[in-house]
Protein backbone atom coordinates (compact mmCIF):
# COMPACT_ATOMS: atom_id res chain seq x y z
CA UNK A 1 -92.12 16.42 15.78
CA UNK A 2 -90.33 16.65 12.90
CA UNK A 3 -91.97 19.64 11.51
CA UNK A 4 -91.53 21.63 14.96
CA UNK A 5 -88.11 21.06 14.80
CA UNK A 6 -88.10 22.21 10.89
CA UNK A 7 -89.82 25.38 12.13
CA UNK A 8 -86.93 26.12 14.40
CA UNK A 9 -84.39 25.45 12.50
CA UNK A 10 -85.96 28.15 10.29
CA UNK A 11 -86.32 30.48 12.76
CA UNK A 12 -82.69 30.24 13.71
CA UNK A 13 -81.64 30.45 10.30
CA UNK A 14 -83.41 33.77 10.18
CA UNK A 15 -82.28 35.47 13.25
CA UNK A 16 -78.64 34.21 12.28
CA UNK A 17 -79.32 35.86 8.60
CA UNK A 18 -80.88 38.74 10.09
CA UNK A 19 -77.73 39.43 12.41
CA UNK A 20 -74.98 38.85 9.63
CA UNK A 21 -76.84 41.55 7.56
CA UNK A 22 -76.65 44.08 10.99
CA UNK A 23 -73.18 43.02 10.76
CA UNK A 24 -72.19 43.69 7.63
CA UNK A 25 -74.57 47.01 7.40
CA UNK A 26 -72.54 47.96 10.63
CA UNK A 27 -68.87 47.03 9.03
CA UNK A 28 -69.94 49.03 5.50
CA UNK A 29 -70.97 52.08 7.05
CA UNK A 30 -67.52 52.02 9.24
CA UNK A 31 -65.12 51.38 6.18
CA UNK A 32 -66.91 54.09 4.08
CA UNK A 33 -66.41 56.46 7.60
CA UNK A 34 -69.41 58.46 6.26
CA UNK A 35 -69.35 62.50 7.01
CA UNK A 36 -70.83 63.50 9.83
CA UNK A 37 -72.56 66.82 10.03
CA UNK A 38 -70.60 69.65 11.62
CA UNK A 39 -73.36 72.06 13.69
CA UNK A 40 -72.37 75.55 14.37
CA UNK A 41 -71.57 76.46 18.04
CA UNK A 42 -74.63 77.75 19.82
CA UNK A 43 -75.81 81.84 18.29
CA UNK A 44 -73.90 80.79 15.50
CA UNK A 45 -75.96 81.13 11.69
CA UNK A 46 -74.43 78.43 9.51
CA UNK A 47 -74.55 79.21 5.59
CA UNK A 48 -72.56 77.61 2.93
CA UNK A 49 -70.21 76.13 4.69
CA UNK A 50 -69.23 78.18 7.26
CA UNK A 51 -70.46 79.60 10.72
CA UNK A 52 -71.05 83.26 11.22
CA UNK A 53 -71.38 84.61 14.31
CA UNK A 54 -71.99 88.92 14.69
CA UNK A 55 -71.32 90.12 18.15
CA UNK A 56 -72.94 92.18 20.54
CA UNK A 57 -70.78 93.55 22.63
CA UNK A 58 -67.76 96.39 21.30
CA UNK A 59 -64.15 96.14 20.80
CA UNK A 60 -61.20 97.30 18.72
CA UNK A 61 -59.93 95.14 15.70
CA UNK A 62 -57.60 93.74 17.37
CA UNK A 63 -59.86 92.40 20.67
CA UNK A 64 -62.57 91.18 18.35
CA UNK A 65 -60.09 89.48 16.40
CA UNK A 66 -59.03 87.84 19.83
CA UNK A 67 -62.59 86.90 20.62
CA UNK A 68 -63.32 85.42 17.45
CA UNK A 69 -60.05 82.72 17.79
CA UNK A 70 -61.11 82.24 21.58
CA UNK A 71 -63.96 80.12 19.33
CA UNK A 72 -61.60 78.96 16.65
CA UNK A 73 -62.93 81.30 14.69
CA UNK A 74 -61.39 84.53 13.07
CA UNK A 75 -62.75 87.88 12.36
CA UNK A 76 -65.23 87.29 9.10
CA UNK A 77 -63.04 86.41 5.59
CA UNK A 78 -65.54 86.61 2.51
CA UNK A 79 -64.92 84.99 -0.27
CA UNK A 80 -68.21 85.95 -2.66
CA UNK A 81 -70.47 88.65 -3.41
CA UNK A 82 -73.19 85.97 -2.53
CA UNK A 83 -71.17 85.90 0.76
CA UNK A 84 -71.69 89.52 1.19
CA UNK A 85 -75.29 89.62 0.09
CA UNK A 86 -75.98 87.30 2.96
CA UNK A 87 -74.00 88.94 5.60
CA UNK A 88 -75.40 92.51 4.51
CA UNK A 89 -79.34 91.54 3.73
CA UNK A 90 -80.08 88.42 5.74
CA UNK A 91 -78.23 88.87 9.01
CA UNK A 92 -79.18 92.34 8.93
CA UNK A 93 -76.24 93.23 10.90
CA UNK A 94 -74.59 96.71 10.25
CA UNK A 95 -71.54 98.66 11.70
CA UNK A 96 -68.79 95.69 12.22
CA UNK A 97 -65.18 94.36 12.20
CA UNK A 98 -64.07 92.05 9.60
CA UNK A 99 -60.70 90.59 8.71
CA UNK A 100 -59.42 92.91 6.78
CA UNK A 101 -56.45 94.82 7.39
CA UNK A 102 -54.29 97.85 5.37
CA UNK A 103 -50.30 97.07 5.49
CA UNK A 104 -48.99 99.84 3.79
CA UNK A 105 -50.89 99.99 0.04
CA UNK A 106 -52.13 96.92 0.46
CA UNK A 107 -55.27 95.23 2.28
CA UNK A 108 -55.02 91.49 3.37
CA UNK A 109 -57.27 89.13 4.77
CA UNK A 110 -56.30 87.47 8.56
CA UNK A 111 -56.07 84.37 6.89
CA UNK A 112 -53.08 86.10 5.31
CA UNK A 113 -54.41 85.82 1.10
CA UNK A 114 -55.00 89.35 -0.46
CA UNK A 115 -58.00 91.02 -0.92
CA UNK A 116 -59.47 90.72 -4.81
CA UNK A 117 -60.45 93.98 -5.20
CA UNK A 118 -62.82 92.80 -7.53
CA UNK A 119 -64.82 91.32 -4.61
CA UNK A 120 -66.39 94.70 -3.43
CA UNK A 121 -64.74 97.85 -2.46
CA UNK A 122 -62.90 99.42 0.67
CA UNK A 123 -63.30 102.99 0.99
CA UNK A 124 -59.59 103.99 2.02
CA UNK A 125 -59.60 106.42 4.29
CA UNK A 126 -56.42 108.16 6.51
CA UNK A 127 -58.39 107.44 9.39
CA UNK A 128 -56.72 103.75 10.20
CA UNK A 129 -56.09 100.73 8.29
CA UNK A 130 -58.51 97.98 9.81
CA UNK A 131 -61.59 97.33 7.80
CA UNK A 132 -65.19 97.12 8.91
CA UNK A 133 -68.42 97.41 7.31
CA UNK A 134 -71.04 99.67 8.28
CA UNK A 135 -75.02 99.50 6.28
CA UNK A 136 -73.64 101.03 3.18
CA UNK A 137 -70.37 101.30 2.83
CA UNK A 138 -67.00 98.76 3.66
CA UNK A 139 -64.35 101.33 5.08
CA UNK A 140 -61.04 101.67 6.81
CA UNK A 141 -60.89 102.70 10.41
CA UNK A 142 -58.21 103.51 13.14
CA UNK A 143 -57.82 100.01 14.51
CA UNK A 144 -58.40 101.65 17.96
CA UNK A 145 -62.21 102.80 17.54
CA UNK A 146 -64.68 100.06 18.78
CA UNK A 147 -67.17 98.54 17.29
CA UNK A 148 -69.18 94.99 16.84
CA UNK A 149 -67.32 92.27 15.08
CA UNK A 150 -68.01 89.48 12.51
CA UNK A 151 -66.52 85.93 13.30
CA UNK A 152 -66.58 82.83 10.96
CA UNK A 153 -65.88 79.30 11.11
CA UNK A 154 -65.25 77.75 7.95
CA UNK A 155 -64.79 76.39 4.69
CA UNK A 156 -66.01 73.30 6.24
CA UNK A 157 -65.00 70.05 4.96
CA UNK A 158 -67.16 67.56 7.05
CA UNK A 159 -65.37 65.73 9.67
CA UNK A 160 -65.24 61.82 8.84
CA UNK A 161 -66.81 59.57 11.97
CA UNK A 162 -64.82 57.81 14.26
């Protein structure tokens, strides 16, 4: 008898060992509030840290710009030549708004920072002052003419858990 009893005992010590380690696995993993990973809406393409999404239908600057904060988004900001390698070569997408606009001499992202004109260059032209990129060259335009649009979402900093 007194060995069945030892064998219980040891069985209860393990389950009660077991469940402390849950417990403190569980208690760990909510103090260090690990990141959790941020997904791109849906027809969203996620790359470094942000979410690009190209459009299909046509507006002006200003109605794409509108449709791309209806997501929480804004008309595309680029901050590399990497950036633009991707945008121009992978998505294959040609002929679109970004968030670049002309007040007066000078061009500023919507986010409101300059543009480094070491980044690439606009073609300034008297025909408008929003900026959009077409398979070759990145150009101003009346703000008027329509045309597909760029949105991203990002630089992401992962969101901590709850």
């Amino acid at each position: 008898m007194s060995s069945y009893l030892s064998f219980w005992k040891r069985i209860v010590g393990l389950v009660i060992a077991v469940a402390v380690i849950l417990l403190i696995i569980r208690i760990t993993i909510n103090t260090l509030k690990l990141p959790r990973l941020e997904l791109c809406p849906d027809d969203w393409l996620y790359y470094k840290k942000k979410c690009y999404y190209h459009s299909e239908a046509v507006a002006d600057w200003k109605s794409s710009q509108k449709s791309c904060s209806d997501y929480g988004a804004s008309l595309a900001v680029i901050d590399s030549h990497q950036e633009l390698n991707f945008i121009m070569y992978r998505m294959h997408v040609t002929d679109f708004w970004i968030g670049l606009r002309r007040r007066g001499s000078k061009i500023f992202w919507v986010n409101g920072k300059s543009f480094d004109t070491n980044l690439f260059h606009v073609n300034i032209t008297n025909d408008g002052d929003c900026v959009h990129i077409d398979s070759a060259f990145v150009s101003t335009r009346r703000c008027s003419s329509v045309r597909n649009w760029l949105c991203t979402i990002g630089q992401f900093n992962p969101k901590t858990s709850s």
